[in-house]
PDB file of N, CA and C in Angstrom:
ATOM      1  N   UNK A   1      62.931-170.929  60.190  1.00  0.00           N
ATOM      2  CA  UNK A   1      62.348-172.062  59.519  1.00  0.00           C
ATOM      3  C   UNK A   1      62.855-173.329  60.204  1.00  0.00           C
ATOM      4  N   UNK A   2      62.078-174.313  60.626  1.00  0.00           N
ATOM      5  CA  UNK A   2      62.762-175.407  61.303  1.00  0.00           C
ATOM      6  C   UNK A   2      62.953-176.235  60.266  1.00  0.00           C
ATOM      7  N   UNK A   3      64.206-177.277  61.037  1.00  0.00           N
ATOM      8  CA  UNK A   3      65.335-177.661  60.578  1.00  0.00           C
ATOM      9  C   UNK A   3      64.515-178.604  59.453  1.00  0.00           C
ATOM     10  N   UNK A   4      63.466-179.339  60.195  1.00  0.00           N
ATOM     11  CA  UNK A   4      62.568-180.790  58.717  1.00  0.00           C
ATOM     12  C   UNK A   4      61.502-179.941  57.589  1.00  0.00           C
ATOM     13  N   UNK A   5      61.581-178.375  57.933  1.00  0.00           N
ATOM     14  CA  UNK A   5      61.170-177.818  56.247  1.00  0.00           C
ATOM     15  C   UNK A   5      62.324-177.840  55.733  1.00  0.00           C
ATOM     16  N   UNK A   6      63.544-177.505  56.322  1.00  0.00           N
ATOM     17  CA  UNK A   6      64.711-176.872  55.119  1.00  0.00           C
ATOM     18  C   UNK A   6      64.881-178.677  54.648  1.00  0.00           C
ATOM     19  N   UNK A   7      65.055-179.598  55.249  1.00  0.00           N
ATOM     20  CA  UNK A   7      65.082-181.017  54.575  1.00  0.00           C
ATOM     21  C   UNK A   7      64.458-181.000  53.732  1.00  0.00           C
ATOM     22  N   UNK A   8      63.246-180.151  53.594  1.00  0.00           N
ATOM     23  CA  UNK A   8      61.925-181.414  52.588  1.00  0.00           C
ATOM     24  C   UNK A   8      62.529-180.482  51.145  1.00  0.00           C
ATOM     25  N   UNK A   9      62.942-178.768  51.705  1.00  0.00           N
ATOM     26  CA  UNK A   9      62.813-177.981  50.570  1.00  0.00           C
ATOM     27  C   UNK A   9      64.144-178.436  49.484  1.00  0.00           C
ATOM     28  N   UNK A  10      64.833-178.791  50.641  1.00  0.00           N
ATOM     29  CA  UNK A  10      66.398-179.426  49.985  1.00  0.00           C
ATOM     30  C   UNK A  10      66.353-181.218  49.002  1.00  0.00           C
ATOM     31  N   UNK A  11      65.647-181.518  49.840  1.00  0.00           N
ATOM     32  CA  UNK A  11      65.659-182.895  49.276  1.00  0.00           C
ATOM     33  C   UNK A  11      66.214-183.864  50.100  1.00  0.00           C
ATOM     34  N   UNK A  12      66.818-183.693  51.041  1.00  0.00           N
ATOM     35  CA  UNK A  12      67.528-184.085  52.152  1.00  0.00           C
ATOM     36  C   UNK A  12      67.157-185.661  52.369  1.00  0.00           C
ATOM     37  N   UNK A  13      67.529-186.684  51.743  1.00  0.00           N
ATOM     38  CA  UNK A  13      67.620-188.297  52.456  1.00  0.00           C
ATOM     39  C   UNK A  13      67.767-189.059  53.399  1.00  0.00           C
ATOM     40  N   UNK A  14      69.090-187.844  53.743  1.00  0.00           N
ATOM     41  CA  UNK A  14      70.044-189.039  55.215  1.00  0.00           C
ATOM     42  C   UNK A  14      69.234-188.839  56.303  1.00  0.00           C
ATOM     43  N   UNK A  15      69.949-189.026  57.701  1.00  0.00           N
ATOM     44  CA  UNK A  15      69.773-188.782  58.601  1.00  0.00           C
ATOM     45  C   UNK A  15      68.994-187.501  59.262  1.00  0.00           C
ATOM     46  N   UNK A  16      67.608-187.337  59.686  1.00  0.00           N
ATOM     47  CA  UNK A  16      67.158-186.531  59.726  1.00  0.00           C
ATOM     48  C   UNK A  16      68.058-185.586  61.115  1.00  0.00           C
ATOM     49  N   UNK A  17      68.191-186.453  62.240  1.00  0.00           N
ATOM     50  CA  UNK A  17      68.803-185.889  63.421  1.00  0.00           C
ATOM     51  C   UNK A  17      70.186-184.731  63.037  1.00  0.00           C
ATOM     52  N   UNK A  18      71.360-185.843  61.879  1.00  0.00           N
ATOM     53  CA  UNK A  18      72.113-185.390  61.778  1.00  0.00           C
ATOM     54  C   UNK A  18      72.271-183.892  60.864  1.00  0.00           C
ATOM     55  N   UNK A  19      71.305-183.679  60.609  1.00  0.00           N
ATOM     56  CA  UNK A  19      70.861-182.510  59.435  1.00  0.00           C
ATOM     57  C   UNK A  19      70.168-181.189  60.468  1.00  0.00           C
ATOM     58  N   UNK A  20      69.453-181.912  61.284  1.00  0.00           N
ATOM     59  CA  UNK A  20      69.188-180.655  62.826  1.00  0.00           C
ATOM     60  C   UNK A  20      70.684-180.282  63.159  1.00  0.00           C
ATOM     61  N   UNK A  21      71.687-181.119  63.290  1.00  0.00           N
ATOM     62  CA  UNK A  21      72.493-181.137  64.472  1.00  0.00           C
ATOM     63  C   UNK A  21      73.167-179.758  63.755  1.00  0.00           C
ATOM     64  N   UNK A  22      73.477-179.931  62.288  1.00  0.00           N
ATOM     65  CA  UNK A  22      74.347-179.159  61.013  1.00  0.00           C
ATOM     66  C   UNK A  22      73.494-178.101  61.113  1.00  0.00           C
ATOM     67  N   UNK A  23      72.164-177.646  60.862  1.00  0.00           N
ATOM     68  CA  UNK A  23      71.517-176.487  60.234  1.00  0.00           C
ATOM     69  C   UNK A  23      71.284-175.596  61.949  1.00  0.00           C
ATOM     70  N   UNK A  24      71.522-176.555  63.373  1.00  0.00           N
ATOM     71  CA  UNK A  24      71.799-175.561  64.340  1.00  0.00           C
ATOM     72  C   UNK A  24      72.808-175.146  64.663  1.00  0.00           C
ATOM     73  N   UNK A  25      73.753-175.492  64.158  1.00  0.00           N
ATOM     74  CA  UNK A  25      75.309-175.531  64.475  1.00  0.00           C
ATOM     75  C   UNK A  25      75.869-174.136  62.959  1.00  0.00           C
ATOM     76  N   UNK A  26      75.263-174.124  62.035  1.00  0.00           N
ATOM     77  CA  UNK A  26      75.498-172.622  61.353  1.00  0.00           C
ATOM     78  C   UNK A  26      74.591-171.774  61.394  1.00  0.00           C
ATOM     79  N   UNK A  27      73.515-171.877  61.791  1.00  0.00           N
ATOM     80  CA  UNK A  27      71.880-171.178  62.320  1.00  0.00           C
ATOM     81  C   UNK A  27      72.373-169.853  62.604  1.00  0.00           C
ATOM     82  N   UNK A  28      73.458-169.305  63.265  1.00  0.00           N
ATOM     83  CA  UNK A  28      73.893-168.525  64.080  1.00  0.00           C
ATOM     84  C   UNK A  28      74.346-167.573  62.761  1.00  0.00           C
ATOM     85  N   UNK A  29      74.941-168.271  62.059  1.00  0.00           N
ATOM     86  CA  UNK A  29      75.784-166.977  61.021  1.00  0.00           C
ATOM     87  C   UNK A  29      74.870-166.912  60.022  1.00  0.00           C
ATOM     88  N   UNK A  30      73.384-167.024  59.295  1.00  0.00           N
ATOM     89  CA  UNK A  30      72.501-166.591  59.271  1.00  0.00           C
ATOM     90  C   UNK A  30      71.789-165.850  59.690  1.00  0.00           C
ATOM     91  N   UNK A  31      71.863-165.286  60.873  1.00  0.00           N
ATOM     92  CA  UNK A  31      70.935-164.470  61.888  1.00  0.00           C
ATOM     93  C   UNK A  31      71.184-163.427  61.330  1.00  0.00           C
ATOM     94  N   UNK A  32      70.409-162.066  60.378  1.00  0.00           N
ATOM     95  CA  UNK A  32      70.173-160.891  60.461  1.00  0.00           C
ATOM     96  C   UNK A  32      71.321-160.095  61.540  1.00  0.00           C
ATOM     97  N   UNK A  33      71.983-158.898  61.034  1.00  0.00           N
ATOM     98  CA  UNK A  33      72.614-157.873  61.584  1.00  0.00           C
ATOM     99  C   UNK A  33      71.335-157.246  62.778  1.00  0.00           C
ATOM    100  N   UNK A  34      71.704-156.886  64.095  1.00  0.00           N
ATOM    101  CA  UNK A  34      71.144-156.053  64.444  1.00  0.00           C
ATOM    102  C   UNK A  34      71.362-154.601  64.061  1.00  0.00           C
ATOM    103  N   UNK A  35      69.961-153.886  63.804  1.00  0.00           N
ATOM    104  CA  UNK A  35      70.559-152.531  63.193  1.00  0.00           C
ATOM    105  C   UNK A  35      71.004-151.208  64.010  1.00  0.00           C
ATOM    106  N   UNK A  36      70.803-151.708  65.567  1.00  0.00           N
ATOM    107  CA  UNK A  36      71.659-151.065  66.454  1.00  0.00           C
ATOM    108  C   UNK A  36      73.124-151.057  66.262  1.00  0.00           C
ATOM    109  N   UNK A  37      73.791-152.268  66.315  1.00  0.00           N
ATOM    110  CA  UNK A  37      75.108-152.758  66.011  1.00  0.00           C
ATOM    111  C   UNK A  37      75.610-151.981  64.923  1.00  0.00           C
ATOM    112  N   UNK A  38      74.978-151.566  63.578  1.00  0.00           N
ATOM    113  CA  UNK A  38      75.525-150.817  62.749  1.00  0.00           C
ATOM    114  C   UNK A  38      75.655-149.341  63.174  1.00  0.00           C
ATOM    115  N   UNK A  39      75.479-148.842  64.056  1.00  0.00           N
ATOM    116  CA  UNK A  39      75.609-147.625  64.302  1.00  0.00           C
ATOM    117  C   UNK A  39      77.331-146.949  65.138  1.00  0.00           C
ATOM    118  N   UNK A  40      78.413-146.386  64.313  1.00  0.00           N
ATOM    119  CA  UNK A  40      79.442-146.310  64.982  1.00  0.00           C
ATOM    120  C   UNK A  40      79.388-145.097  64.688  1.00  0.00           C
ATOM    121  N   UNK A  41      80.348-144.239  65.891  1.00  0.00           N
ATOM    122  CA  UNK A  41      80.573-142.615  66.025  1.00  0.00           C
ATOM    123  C   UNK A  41      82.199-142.807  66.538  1.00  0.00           C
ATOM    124  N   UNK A  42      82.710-141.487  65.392  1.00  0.00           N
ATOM    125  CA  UNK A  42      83.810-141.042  66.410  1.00  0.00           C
ATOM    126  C   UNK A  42      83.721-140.531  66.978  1.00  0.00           C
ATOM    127  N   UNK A  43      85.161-140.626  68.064  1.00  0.00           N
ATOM    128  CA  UNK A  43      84.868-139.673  69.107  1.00  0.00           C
ATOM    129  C   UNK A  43      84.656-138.098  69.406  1.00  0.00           C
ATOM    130  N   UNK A  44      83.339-137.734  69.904  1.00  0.00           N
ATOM    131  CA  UNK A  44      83.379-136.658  70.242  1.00  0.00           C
ATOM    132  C   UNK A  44      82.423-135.688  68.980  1.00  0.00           C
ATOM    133  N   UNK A  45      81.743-136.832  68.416  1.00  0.00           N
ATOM    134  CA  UNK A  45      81.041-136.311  67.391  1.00  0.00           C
ATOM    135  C   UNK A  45      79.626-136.123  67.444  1.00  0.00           C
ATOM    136  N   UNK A  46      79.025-137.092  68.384  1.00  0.00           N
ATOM    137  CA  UNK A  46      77.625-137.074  68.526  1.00  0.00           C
ATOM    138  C   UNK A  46      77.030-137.449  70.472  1.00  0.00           C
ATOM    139  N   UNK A  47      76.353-136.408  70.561  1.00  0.00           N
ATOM    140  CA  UNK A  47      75.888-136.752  72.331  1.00  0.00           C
ATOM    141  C   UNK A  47      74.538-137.034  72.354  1.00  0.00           C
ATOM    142  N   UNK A  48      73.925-138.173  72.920  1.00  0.00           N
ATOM    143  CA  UNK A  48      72.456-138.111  72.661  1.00  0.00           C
ATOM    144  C   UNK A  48      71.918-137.625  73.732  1.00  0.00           C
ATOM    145  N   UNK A  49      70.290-136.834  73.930  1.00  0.00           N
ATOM    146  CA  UNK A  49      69.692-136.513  75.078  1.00  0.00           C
ATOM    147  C   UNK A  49      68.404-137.149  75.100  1.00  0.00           C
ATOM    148  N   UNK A  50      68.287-136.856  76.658  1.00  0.00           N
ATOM    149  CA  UNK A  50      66.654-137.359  76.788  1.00  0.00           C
ATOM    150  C   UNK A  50      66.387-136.886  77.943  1.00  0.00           C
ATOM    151  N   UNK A  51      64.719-137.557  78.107  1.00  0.00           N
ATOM    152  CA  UNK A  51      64.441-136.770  79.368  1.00  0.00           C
ATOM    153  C   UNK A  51      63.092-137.714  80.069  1.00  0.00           C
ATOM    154  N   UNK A  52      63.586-137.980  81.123  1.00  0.00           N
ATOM    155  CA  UNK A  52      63.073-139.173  81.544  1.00  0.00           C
ATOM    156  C   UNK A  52      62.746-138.944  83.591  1.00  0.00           C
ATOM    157  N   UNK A  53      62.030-139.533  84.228  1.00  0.00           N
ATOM    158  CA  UNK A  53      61.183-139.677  85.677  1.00  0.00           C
ATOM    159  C   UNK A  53      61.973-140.535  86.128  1.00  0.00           C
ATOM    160  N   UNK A  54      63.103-140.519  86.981  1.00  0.00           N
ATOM    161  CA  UNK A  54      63.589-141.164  87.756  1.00  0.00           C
ATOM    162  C   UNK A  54      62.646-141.903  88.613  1.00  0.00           C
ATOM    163  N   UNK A  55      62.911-143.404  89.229  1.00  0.00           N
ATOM    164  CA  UNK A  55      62.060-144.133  89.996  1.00  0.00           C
ATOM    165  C   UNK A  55      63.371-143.956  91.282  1.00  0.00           C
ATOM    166  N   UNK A  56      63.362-143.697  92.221  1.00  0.00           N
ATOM    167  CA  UNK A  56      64.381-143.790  93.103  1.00  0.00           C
ATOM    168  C   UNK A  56      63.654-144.169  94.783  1.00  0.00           C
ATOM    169  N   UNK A  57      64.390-144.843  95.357  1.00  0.00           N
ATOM    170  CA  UNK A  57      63.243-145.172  96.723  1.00  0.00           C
ATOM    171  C   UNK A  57      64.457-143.923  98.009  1.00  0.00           C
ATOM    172  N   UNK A  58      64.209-142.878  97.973  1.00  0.00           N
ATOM    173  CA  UNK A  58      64.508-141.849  99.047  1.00  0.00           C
ATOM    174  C   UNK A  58      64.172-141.806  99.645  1.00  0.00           C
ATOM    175  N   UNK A  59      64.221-142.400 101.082  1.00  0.00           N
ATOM    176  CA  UNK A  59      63.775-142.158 102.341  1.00  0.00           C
ATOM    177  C   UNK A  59      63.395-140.800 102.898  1.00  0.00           C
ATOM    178  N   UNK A  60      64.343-140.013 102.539  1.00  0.00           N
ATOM    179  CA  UNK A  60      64.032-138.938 102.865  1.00  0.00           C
ATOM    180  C   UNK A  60      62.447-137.330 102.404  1.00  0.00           C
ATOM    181  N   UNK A  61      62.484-138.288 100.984  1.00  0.00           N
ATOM    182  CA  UNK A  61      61.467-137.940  99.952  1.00  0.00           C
ATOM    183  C   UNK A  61      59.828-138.277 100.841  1.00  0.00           C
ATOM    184  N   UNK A  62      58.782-137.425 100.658  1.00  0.00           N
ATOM    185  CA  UNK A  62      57.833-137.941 100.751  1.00  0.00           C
ATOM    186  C   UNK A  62      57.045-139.064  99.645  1.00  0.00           C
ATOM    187  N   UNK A  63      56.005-139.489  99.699  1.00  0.00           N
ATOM    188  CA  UNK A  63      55.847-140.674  99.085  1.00  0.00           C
ATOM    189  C   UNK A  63      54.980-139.576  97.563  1.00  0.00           C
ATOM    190  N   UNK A  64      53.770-138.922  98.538  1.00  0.00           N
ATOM    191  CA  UNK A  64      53.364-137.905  97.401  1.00  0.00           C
ATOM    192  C   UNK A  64      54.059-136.794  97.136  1.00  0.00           C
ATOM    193  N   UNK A  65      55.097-136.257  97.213  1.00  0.00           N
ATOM    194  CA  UNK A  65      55.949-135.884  96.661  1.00  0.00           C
ATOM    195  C   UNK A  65      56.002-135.810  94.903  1.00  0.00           C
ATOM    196  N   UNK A  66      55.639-135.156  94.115  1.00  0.00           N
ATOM    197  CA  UNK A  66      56.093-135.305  92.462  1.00  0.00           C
ATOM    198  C   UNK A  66      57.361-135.451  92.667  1.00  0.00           C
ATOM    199  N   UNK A  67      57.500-136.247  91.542  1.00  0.00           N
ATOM    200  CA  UNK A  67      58.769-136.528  91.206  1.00  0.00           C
ATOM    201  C   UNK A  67      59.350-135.967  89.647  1.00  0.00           C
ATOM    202  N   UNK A  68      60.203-135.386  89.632  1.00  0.00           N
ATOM    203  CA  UNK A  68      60.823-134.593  88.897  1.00  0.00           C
ATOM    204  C   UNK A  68      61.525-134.771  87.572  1.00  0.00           C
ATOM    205  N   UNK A  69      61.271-134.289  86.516  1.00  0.00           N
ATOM    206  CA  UNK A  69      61.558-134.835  85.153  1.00  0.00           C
ATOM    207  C   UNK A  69      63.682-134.607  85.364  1.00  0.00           C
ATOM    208  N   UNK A  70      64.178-135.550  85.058  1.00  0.00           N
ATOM    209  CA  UNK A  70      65.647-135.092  84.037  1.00  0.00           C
ATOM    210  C   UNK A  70      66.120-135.298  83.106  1.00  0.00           C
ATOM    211  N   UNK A  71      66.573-134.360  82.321  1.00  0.00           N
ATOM    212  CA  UNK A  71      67.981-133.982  81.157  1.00  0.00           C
ATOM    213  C   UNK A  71      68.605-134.624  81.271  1.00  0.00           C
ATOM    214  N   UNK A  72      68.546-135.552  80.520  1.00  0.00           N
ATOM    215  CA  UNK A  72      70.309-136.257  80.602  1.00  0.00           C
ATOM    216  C   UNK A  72      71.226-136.618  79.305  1.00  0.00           C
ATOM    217  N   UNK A  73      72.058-135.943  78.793  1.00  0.00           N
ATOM    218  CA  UNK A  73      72.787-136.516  77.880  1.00  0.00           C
ATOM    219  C   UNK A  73      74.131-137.500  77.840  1.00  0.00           C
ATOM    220  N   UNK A  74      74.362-138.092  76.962  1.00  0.00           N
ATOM    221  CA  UNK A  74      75.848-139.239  77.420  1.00  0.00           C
ATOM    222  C   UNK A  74      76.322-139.086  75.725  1.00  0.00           C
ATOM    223  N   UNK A  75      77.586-139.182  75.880  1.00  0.00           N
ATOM    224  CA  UNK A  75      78.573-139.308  75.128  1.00  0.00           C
ATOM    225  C   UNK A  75      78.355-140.275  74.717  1.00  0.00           C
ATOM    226  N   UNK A  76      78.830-140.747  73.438  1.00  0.00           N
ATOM    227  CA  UNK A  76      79.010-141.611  72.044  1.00  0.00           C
ATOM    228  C   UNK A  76      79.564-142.477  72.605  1.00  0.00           C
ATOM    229  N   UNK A  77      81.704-141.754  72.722  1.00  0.00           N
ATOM    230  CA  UNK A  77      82.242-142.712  72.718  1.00  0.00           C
ATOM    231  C   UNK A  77      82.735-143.174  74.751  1.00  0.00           C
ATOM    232  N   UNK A  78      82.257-141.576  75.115  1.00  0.00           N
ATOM    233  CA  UNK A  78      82.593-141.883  76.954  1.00  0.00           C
ATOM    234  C   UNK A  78      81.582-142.547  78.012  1.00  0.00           C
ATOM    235  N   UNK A  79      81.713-143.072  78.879  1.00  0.00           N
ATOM    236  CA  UNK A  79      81.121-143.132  79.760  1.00  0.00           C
ATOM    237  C   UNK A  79      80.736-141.614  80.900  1.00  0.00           C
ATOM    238  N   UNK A  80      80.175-140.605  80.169  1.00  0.00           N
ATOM    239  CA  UNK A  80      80.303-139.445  80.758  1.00  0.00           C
ATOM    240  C   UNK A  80      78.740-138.966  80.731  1.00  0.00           C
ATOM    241  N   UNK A  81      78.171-138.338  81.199  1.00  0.00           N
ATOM    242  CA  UNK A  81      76.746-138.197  81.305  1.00  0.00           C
ATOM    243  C   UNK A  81      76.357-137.188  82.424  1.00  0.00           C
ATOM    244  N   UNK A  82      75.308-136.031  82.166  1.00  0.00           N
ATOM    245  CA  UNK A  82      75.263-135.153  82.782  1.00  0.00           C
ATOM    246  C   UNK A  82      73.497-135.196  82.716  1.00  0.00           C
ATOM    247  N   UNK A  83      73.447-134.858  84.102  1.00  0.00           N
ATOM    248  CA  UNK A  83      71.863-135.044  84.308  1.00  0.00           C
ATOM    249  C   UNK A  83      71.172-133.801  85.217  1.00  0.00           C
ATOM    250  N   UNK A  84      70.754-132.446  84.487  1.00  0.00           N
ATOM    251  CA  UNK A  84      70.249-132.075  85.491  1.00  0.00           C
ATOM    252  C   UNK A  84      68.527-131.937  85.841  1.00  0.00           C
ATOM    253  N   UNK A  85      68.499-131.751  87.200  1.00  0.00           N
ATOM    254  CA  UNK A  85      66.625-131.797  87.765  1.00  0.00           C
ATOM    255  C   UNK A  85      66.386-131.190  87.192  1.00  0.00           C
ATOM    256  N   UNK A  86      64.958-130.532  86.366  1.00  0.00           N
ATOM    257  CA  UNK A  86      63.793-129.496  85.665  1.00  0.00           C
ATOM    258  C   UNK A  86      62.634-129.644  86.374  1.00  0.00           C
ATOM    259  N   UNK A  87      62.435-128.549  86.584  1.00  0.00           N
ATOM    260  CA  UNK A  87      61.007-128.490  87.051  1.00  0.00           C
ATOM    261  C   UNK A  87      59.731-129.569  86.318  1.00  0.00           C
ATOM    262  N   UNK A  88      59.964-129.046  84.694  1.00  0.00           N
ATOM    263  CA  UNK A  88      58.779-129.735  84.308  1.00  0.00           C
ATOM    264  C   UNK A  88      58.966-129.786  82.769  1.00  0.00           C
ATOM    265  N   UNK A  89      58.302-131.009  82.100  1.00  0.00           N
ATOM    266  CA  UNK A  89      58.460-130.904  80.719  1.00  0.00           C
ATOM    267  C   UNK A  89      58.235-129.683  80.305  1.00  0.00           C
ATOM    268  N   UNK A  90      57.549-128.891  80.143  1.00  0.00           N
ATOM    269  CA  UNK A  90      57.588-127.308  79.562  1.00  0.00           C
ATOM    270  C   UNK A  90      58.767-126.994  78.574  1.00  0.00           C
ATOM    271  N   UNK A  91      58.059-126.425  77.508  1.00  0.00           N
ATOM    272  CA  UNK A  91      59.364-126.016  76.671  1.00  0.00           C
ATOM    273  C   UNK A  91      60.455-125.239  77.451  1.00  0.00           C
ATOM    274  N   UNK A  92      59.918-124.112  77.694  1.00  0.00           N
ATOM    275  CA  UNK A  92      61.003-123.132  78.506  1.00  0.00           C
ATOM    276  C   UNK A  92      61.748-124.073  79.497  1.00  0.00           C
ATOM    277  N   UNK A  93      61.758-125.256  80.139  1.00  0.00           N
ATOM    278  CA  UNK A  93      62.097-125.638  81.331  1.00  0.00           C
ATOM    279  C   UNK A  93      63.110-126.607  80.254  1.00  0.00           C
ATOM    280  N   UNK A  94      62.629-127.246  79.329  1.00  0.00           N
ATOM    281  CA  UNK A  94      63.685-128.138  78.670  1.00  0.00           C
ATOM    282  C   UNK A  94      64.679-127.431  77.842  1.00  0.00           C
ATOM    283  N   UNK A  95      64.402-126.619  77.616  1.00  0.00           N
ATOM    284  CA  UNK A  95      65.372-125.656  76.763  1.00  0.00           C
ATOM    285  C   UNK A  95      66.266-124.949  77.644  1.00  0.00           C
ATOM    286  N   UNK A  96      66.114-124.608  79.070  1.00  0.00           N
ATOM    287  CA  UNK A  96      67.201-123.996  79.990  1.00  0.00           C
ATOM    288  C   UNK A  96      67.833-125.566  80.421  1.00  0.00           C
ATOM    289  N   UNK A  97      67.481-126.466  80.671  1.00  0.00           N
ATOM    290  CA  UNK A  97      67.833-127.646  80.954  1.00  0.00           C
ATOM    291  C   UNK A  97      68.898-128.016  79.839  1.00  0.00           C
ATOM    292  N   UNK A  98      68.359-127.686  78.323  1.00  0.00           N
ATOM    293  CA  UNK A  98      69.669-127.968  77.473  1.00  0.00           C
ATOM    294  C   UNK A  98      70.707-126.677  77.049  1.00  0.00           C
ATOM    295  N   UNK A  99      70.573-125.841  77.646  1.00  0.00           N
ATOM    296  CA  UNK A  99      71.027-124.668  77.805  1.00  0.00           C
ATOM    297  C   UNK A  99      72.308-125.292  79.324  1.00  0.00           C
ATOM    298  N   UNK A 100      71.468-125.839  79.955  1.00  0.00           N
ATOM    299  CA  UNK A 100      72.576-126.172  81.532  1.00  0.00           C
ATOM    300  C   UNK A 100      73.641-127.562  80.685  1.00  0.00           C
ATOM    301  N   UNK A 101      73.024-127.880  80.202  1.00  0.00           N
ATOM    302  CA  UNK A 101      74.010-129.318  79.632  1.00  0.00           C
ATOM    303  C   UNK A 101      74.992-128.913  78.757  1.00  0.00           C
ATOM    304  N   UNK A 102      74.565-128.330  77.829  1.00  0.00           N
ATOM    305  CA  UNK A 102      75.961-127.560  76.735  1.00  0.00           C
ATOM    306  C   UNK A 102      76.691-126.680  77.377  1.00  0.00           C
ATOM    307  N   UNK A 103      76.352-125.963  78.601  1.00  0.00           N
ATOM    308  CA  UNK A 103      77.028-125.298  78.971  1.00  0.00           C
ATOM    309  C   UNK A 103      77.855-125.720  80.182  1.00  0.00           C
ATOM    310  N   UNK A 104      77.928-127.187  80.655  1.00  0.00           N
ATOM    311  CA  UNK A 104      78.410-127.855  81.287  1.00  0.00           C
ATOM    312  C   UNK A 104      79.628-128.676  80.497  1.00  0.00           C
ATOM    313  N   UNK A 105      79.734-128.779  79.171  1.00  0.00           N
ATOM    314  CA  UNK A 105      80.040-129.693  78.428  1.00  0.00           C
ATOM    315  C   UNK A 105      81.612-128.820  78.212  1.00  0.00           C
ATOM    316  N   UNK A 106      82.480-130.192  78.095  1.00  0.00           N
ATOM    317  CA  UNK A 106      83.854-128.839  78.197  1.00  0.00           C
ATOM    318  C   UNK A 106      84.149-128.690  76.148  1.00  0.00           C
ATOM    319  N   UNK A 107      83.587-129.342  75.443  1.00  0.00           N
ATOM    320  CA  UNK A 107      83.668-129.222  74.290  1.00  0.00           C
ATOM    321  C   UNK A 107      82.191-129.765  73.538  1.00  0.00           C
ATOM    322  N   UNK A 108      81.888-129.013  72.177  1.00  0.00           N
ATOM    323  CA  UNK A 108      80.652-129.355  71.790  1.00  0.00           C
ATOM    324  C   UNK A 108      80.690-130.112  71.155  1.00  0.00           C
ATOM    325  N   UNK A 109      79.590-131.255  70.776  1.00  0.00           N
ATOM    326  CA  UNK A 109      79.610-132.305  70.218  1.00  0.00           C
ATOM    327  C   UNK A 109      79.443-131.618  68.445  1.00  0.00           C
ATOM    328  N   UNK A 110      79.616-132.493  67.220  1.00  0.00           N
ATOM    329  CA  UNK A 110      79.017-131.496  65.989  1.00  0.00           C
ATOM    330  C   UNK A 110      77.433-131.916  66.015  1.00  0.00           C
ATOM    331  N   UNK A 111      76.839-132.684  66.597  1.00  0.00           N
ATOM    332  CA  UNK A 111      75.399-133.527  66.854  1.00  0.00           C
ATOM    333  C   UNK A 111      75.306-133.484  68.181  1.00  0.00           C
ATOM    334  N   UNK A 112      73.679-132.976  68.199  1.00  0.00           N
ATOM    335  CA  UNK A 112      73.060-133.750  69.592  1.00  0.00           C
ATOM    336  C   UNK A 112      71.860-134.586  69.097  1.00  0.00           C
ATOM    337  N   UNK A 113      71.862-135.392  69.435  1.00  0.00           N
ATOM    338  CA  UNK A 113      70.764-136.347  69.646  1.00  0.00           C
ATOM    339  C   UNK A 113      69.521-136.688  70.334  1.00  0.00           C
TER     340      UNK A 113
END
């Protein structure tokens, strides 16, 4: 809401400038929680996965070449992440793919994601 509605709704007399300067200067601790931000894990409790087309420029790669789906899951609280190539979205192909990731993993998460 800009700053000369909240004046009119308030009643506000003085200084119009000095009433911007105040309602941008606490504007900030009003702002809505992001509801990402509310999300905390301990450690070692939850790993999320996905599965996503790398864009990569490989010289060595041909240009028509398919390019290859990967698995990748990452830890909550690590910077740790395991990604392997699959042939192809296909159930059977994502399910040995998360079959290669848990079984890469030196302990199981109680969640995957």
């Amino acid at each position: 809401m800009l700053a000369k509605v909240l004046a009119e709704r308030v009643g506000w007399s003085g200084s119009p400038a000095w009433f911007r300067e105040n309602v941008a200067r606490i504007r900030p601790e009003y702002v809505p929680a992001d509801p990402a931000d509310w999300i905390s894990y301990e450690p070692r409790i939850r790993r999320s996965a996905t599965c996503g087309f790398p864009r990569c420029g490989n010289r060595f790669v041909a240009e028509s070449s398919p390019v290859l789906p990967v698995l990748v899951t990452v830890s909550s609280q690590f910077a740790v992440h395991h990604g392997p190539m699959i042939p192809s979205r296909m159930t059977g192909d994502l399910l040995a793919g998360m079959w290669q990731l848990i079984g890469s993993l030196v302990a199981l998460p109680r969640r995957l994601i």
